[in-house]
Protein backbone atom coordinates (compact mmCIF):
# COMPACT_ATOMS: atom_id res chain seq x y z
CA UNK A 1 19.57 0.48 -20.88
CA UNK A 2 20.59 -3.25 -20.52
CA UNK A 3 23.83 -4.86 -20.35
CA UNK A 4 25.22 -6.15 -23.65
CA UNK A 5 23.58 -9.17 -24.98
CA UNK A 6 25.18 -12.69 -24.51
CA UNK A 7 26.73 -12.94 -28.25
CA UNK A 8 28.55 -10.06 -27.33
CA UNK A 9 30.80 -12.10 -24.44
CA UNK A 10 34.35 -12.18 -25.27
CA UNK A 11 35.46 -15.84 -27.01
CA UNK A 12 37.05 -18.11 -24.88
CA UNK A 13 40.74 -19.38 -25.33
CA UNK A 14 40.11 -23.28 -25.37
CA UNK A 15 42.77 -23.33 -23.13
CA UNK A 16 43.97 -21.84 -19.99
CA UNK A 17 47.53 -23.02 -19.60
CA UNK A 18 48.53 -19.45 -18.74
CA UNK A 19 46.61 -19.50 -15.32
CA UNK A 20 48.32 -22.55 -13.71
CA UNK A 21 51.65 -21.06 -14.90
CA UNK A 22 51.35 -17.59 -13.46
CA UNK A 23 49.70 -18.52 -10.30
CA UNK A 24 50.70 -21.71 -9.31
CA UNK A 25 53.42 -20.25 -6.66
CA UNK A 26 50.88 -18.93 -5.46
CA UNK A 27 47.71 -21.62 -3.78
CA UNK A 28 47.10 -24.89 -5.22
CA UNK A 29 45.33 -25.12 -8.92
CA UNK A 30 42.16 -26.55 -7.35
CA UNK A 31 42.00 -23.06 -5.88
CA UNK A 32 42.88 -21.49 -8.80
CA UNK A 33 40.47 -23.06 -11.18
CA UNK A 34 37.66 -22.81 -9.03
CA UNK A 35 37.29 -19.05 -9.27
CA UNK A 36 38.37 -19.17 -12.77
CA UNK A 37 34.94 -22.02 -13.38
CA UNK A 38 32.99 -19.14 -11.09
CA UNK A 39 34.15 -15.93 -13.00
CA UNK A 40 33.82 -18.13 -16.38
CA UNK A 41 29.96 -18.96 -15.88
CA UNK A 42 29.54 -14.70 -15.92
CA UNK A 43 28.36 -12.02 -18.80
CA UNK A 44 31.67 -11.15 -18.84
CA UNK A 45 30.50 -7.31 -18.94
CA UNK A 46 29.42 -8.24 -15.42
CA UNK A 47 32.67 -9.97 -14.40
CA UNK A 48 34.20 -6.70 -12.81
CA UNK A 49 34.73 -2.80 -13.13
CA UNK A 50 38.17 -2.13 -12.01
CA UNK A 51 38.96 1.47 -10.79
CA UNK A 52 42.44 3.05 -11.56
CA UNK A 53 43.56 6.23 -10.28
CA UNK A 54 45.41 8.61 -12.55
CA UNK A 55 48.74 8.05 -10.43
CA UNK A 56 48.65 4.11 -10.52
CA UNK A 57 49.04 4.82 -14.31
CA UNK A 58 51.74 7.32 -14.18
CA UNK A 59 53.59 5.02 -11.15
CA UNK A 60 52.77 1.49 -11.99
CA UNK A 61 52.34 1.56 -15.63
CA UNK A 62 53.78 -1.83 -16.79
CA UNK A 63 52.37 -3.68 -13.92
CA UNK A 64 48.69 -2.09 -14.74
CA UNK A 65 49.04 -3.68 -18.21
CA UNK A 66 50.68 -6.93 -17.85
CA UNK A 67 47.52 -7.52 -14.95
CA UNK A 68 44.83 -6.52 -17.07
CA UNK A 69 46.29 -8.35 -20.52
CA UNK A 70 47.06 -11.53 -18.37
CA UNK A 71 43.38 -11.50 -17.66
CA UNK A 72 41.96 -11.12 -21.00
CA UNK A 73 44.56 -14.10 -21.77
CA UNK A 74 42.03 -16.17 -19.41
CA UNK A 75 39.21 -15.25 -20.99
CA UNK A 76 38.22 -12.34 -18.70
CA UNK A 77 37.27 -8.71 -19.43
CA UNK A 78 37.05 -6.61 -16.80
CA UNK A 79 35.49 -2.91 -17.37
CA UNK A 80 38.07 -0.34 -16.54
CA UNK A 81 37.17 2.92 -16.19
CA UNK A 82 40.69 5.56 -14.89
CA UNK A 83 41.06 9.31 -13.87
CA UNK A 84 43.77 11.41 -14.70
CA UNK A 85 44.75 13.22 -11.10
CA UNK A 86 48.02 14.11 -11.43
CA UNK A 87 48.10 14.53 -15.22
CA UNK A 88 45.43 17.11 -15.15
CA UNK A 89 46.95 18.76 -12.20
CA UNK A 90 50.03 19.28 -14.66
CA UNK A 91 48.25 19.83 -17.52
CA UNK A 92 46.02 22.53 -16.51
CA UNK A 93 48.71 24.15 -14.04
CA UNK A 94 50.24 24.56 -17.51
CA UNK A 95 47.98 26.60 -19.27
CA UNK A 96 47.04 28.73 -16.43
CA UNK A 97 44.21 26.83 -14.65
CA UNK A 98 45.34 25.66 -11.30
CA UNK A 99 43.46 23.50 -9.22
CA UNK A 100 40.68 24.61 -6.96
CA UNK A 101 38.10 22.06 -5.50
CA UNK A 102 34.84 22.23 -3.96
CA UNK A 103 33.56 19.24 -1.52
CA UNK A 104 36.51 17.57 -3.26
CA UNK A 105 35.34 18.50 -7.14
CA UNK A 106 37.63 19.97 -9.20
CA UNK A 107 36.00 23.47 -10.35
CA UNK A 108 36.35 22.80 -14.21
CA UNK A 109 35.82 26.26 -16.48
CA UNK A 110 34.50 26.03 -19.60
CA UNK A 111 37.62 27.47 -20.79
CA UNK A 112 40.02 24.36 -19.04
CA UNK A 113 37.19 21.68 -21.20
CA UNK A 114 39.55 21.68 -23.85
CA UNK A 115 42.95 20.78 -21.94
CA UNK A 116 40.89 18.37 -19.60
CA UNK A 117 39.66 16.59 -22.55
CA UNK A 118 43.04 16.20 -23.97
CA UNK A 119 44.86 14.77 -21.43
CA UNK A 120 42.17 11.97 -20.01
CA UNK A 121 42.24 11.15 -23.92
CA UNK A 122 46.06 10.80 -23.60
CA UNK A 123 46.17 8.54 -20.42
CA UNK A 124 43.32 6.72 -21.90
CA UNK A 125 45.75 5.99 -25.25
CA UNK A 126 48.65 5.76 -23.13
CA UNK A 127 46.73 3.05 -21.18
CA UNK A 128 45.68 1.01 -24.02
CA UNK A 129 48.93 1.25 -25.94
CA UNK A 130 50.92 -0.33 -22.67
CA UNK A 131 47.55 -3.50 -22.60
CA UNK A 132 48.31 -3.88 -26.03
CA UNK A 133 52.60 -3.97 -25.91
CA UNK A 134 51.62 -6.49 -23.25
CA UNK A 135 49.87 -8.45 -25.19
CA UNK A 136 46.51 -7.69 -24.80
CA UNK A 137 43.17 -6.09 -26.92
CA UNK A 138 42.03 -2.97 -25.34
CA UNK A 139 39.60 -0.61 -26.95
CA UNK A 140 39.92 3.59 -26.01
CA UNK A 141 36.98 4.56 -24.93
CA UNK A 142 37.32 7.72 -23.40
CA UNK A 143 34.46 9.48 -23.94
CA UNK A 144 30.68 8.76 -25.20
CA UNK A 145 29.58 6.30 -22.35
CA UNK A 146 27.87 8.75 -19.53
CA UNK A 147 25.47 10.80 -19.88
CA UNK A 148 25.35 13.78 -17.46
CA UNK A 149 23.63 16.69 -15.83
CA UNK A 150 25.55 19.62 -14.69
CA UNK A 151 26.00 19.16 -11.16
CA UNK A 152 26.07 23.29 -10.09
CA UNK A 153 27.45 25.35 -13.17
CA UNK A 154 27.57 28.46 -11.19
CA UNK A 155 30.21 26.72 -8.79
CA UNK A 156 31.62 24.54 -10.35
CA UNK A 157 31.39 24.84 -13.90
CA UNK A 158 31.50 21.64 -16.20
CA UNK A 159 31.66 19.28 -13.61
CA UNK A 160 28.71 16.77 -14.40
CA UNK A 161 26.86 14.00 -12.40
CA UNK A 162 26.31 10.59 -14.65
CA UNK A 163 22.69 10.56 -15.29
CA UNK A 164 22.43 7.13 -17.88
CA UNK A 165 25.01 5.09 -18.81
CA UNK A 166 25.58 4.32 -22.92
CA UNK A 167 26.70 0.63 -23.17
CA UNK A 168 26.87 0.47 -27.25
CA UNK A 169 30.43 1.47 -27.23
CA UNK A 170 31.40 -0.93 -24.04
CA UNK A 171 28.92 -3.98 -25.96
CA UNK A 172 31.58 -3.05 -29.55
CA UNK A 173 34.25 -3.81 -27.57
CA UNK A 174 33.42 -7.04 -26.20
CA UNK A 175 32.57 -8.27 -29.41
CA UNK A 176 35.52 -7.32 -31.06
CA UNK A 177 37.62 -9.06 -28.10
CA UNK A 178 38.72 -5.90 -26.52
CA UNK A 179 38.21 -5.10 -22.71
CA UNK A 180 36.88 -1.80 -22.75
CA UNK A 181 38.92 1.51 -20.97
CA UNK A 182 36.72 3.88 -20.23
CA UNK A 183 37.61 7.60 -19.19
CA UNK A 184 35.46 9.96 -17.27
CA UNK A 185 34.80 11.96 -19.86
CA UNK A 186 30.56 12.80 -19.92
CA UNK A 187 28.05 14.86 -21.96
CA UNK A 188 25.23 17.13 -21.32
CA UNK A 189 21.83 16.64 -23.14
CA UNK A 190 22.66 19.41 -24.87
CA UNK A 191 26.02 18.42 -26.37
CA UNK A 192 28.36 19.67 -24.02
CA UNK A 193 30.98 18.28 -22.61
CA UNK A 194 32.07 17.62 -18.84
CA UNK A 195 34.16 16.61 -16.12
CA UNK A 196 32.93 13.67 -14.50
CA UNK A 197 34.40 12.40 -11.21
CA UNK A 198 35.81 8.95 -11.36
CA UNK A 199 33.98 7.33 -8.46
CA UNK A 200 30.78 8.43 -9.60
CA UNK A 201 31.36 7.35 -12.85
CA UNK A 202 32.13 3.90 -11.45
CA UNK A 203 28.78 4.40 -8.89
CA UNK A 204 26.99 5.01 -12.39
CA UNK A 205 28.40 1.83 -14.17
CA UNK A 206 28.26 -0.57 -11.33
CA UNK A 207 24.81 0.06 -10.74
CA UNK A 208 23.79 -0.26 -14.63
CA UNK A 209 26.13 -3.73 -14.82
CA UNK A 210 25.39 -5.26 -11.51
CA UNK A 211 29.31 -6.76 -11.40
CA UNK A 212 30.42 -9.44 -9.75
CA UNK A 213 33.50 -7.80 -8.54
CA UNK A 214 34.29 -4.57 -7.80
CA UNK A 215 38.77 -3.45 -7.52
CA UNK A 216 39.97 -0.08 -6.70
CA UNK A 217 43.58 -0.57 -7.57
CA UNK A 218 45.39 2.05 -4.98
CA UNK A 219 49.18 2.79 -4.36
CA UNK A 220 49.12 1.46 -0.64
CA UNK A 221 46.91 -1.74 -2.06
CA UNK A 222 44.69 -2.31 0.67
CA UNK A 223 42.52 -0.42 3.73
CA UNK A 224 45.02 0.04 6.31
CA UNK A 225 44.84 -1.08 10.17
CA UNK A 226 45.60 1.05 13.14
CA UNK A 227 49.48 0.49 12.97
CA UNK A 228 49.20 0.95 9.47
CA UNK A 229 48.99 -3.17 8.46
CA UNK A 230 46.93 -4.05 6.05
CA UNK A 231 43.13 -5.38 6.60
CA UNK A 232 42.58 -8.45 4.74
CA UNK A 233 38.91 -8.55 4.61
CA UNK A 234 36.21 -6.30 5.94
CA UNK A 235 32.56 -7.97 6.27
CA UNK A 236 30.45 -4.86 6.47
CA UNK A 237 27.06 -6.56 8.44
CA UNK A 238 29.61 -6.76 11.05
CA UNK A 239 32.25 -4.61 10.54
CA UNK A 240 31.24 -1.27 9.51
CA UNK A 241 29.99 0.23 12.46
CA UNK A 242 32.45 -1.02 14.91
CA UNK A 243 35.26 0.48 12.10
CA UNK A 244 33.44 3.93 11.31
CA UNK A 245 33.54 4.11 15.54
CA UNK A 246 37.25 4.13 15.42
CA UNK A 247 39.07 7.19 15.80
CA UNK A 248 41.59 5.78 13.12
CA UNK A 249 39.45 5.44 10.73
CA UNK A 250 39.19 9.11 9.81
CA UNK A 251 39.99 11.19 6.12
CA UNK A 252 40.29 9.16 3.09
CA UNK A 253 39.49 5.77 4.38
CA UNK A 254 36.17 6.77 6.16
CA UNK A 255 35.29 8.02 2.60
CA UNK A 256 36.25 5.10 0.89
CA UNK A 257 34.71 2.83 3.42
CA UNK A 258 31.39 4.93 3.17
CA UNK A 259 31.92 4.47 -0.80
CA UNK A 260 31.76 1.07 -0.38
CA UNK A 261 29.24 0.55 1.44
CA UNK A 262 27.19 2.76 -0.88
CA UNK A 263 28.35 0.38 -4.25
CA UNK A 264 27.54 -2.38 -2.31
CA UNK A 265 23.78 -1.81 -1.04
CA UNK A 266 22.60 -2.01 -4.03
CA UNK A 267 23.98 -4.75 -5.35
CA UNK A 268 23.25 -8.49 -4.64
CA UNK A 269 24.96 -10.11 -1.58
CA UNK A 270 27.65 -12.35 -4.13
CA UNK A 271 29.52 -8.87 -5.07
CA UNK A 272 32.48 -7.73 -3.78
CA UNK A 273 34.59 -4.64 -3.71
CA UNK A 274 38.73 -5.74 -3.67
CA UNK A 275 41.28 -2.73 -2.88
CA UNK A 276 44.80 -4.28 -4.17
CA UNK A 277 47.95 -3.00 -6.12
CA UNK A 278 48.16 -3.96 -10.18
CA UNK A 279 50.87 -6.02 -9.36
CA UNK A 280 48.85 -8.54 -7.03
CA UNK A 281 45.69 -8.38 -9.10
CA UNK A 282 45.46 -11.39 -10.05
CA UNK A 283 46.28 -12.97 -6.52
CA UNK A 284 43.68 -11.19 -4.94
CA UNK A 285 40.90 -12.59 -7.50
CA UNK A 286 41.42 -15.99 -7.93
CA UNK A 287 42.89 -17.02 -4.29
CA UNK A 288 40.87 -17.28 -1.03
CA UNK A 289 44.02 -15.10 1.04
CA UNK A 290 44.52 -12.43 -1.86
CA UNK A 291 46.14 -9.66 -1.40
CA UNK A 292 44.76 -6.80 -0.38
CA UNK A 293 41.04 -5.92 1.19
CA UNK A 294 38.25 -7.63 0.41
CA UNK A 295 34.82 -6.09 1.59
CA UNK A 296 31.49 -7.58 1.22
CA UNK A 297 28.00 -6.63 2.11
CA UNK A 298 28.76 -10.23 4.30
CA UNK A 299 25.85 -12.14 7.19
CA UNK A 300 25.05 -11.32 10.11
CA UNK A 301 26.76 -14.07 12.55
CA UNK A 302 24.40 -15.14 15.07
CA UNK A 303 25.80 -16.43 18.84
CA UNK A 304 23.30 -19.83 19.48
CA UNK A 305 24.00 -21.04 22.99
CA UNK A 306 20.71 -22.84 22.92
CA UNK A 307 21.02 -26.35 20.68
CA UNK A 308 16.95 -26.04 19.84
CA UNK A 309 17.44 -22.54 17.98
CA UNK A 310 19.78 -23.93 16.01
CA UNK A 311 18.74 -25.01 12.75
CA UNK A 312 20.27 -28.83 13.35
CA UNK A 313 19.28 -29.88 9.87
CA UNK A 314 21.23 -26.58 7.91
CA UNK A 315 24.35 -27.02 10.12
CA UNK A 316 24.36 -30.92 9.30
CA UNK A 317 24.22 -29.94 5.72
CA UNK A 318 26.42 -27.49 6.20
CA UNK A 319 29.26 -29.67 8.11
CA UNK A 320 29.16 -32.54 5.87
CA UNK A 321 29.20 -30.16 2.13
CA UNK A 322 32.23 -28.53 3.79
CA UNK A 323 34.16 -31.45 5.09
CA UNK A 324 33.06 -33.64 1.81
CA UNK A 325 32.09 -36.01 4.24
CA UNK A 326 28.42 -37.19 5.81
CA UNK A 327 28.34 -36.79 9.43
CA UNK A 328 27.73 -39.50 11.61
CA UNK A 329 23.74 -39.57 12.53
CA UNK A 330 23.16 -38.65 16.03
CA UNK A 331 26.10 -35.83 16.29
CA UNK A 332 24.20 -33.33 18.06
CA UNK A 333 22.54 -36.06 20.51
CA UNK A 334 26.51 -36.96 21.88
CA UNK A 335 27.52 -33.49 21.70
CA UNK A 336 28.63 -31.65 25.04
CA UNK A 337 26.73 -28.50 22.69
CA UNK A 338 28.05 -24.89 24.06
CA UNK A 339 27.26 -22.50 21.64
CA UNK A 340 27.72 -21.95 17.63
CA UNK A 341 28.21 -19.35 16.04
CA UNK A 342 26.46 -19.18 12.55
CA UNK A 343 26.10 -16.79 9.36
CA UNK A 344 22.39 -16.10 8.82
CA UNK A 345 22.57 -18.36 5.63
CA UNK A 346 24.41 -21.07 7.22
CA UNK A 347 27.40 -20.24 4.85
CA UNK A 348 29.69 -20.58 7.82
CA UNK A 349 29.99 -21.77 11.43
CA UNK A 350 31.74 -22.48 14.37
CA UNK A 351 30.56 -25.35 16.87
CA UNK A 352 31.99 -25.56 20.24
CA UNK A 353 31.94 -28.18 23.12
CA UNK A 354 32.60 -28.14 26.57
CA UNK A 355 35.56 -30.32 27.97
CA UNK A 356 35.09 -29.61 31.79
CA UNK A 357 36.29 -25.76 31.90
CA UNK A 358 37.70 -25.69 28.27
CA UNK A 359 36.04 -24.83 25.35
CA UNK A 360 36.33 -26.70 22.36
CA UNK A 361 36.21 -25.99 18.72
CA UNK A 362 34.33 -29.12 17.69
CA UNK A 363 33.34 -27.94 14.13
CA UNK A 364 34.82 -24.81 11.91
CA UNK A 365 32.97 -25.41 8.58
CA UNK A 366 32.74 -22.98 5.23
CA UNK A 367 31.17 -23.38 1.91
CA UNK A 368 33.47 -23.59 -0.76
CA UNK A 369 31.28 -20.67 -2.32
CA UNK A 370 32.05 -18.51 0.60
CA UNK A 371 35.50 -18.80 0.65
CA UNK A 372 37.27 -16.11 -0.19
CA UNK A 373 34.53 -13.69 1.16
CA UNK A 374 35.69 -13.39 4.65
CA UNK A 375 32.68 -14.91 6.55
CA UNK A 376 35.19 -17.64 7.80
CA UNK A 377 37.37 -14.72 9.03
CA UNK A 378 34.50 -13.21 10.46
CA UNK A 379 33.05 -16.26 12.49
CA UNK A 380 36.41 -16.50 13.75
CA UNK A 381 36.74 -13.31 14.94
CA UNK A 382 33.50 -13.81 17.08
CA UNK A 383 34.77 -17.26 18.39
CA UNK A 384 38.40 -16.15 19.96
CA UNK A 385 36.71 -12.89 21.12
CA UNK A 386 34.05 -15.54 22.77
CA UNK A 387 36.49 -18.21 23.51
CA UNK A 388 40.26 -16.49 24.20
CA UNK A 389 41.41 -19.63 25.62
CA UNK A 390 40.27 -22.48 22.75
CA UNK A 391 41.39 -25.87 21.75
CA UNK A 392 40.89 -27.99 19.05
CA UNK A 393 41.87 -30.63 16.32
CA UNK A 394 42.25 -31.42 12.85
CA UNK A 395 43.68 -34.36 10.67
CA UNK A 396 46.75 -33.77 9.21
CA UNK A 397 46.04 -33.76 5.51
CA UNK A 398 43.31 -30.91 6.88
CA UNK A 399 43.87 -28.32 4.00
CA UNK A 400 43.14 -25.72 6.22
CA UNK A 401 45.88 -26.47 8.71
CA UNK A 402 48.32 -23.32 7.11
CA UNK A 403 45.35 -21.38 8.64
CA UNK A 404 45.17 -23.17 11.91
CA UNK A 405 49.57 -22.93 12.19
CA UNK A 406 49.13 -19.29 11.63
CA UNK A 407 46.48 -18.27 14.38
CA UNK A 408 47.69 -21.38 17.12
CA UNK A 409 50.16 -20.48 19.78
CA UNK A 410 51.09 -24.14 19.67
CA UNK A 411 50.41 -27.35 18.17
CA UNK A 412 50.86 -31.10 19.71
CA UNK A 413 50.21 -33.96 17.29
CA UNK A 414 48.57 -37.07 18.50
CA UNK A 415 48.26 -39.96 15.71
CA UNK A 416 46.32 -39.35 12.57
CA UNK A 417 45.39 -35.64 14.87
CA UNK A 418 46.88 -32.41 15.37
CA UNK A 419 45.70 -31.03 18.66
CA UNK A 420 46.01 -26.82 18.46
CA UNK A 421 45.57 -24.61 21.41
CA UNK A 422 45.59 -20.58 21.98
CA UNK A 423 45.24 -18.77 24.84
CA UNK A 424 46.48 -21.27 27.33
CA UNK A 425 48.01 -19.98 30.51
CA UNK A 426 49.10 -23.43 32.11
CA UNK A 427 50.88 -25.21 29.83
CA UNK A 428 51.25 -28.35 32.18
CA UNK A 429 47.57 -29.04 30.91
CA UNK A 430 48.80 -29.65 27.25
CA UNK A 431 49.59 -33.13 27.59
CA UNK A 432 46.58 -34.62 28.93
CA UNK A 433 44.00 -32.33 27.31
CA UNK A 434 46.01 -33.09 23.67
CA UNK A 435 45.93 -36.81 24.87
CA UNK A 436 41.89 -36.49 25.86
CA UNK A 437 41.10 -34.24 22.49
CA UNK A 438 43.06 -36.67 20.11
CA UNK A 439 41.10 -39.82 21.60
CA UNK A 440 37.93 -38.54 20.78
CA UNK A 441 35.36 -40.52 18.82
CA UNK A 442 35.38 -38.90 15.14
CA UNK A 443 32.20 -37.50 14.01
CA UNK A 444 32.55 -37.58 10.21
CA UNK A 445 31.69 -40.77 8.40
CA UNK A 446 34.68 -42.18 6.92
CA UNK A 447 34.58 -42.04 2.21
């Protein structure tokens, strides 16, 4: 089955006030309204499917609701399917069914059907009653959408595996102006009714809808580093192996990363899969930091260090679309070229000089379109593991200077120039090598 058709997209508001007003603490509104432009131009069934766990509704209630109403005030809908963890843990504890799992399924009895059906149909309500006190349209939905097959009866009992996915219901809601709450609720061919796991569900639904965006929302809000900090963005054409080799990445988050992965193969390279907290929802879509983990299928980065493999004419193009500005003809021909370091689309790059036994960041260019997806983070990574000692510059009015601040270990400015340096042992070289970076010839033509 198809996605809804277009007359089915939600209306609208004519006006978007809200967005500036909520977020504007937060990056500047140029930021803002350019992901609110890109997420605007989509179905808005395809906008995102937003996974909530059964304990971010019992813990974080009134944050879940004011996030997800606050979006439908934008004009966005996002899909939102929930399980019911801890509530069915109580519930069926209660009448005499306690919990036993195989390979992580919860053995379901035909006999527990009836109190697992009433409590995912109570946090659905409960769900849609908070949206709705919040301000927002939300339509209950918790069963009728997947269709299932038993996955092993014998074993497991009514535990099913989504087979199709029923949009009718999901399509109703849209046009009514309601984002749709879905609960993992399935049924047989037959007529029977089953358990359905919550990340299959979602598996089912993203690969029916194809979303743009993809959110677990997670009590710890992001994948978590080695000392337990939180991993901002994970490109996974670079990424996953080197993670999945780590001995920290073990349990839960070496399923979730495997997950991922999974979602993401099969859909096109602009999705995304975001792991945040209800609360900073809305800072993780619509700002390039955000606030949590973003992972992407991402580019491979390729290391140049000769100037004739390097597609001169794409990384022109590429400079002068991210700067805003043409570059100056003959830049390669004056350029002391070391190596670049380039996304296989020529999304991103980094172009470094020599300067006698330095290296210098000449050029650290990014689509607009790309950020946000962590291919600038993930060039960079490859240039200070390259480069550990690096200089470069950037006018002041650069906006990407916070960025620069943040990853220098100190800054000298020279005229219209900031000169930034890591990695340098000798700091009696500052002066002359800030004097002899500032003083170079710009590259950019001037607009």
């Amino acid at each position: 089955m198809t996605g809804a058709p277009s007359e089915t997209r939600l209306a609208r508001p004519p006006v978007r006030a809200a967005i500036v007003e909520l977020l504007s603490h937060m990056r500047d509104g140029k930021e803002i309204r350019e992901y609110l432009n890109r997420f605007s131009e989509l179905d808005q069934e395809r906008f995102a499917v937003i996974k909530v766990g059964g304990a971010i509704i019992e813990d974080q209630l009134e944050d879940l609701a004011r996030a997800l109403a606050f979006l439908q005030s934008v004009g966005l809908a996002p899909i939102v399917v929930h399980g019911g963890g801890p509530q069915l843990n109580a519930a069926l504890e209660a009448a005499g069914f306690p919990e036993e799992r195989i390979d992580g399924l919860r053995i379901t009895s035909p006999d527990a059907m009836g109190a697992v059906r009433d409590t995912l149909t109570a946090v659905n309500v409960k769900l849609v009653q908070a949206i709705r006190d919040q301000g927002g349209r939300a339509a209950s939905i918790p069963s009728g959408v997947f269709e299932a097959e038993l996955v092993d009866e014998a074993r497991l009992g009514r535990v099913g595996e989504p087979s199709a996915v029923r949009l009718d219901l999901v399509a109703a809601a849209a046009k009514a102006g309601q984002a749709p709450i879905l609960g993992c609720l399935g049924d047989t061919a037959d007529g029977r009714l089953v358990n359905v796991n919550a990340d299959s569900a979602v598996r089912a639904l993203v690969g029916q809808l194809q979303p743009y965006k993809i959110v677990f929302l997670t009590g710890t809000g992001a994948l978590l580093d080695e000392a337990g900090g939180p991993i901002s963005t994970v490109n996974l054409a670079t990424d996953f192996d080197e993670l999945m080799a780590q001995d920290w990445v073990a349990g839960g988050m070496r399923l979730k990363l495997q997950e991922i992965k999974r979602l993401l193969d099969g859909l096109p390279l602009s999705s995304s899969v975001s792991i945040t907290r209800p609360d900073q929802l809305a800072k993780e879509l619509f700002t390039h930091a955000g606030a949590g983990t973003l992972v992407r299928k991402g580019e491979r980065i390729d290391e140049v260090t000769d100037l004739t493999a390097l597609d001169q004419d794409r990384a022109l193009a590429l400079i002068a679309e991210s700067f805003g500005r043409p570059v100056k003809p003959g830049y390669f021909d004056r350029l002391d070229f070391d190596r670049a370091f380039v996304t296989e689309n020529y999304r991103a790059a980094a172009i470094t000089a020599r300067l006698g036994d330095t290296v210098y960041l000449d050029k650290f260019a990014v689509l607009d379109a790309a950020r946000g997806e962590g291919l600038g983070g993930a060039v960079w990574k490859r240039l200070v593991a390259y480069a550990p000692r690096l200089y470069w510059r950037s006018r002041r009015d650069n906006p990407i200077n916070e960025f620069y601040f943040a990853v220098c270990d100190s800054a000298i400015k020279r005229g219209e120039w900031t000169v930034f340096q890591r990695g340098e042992s000798d700091l009696s070289r500052l002066p002359a090598l800030a004097e002899e970076i500032a003083g170079l010839p710009a590259s950019l033509e001037d607009i």
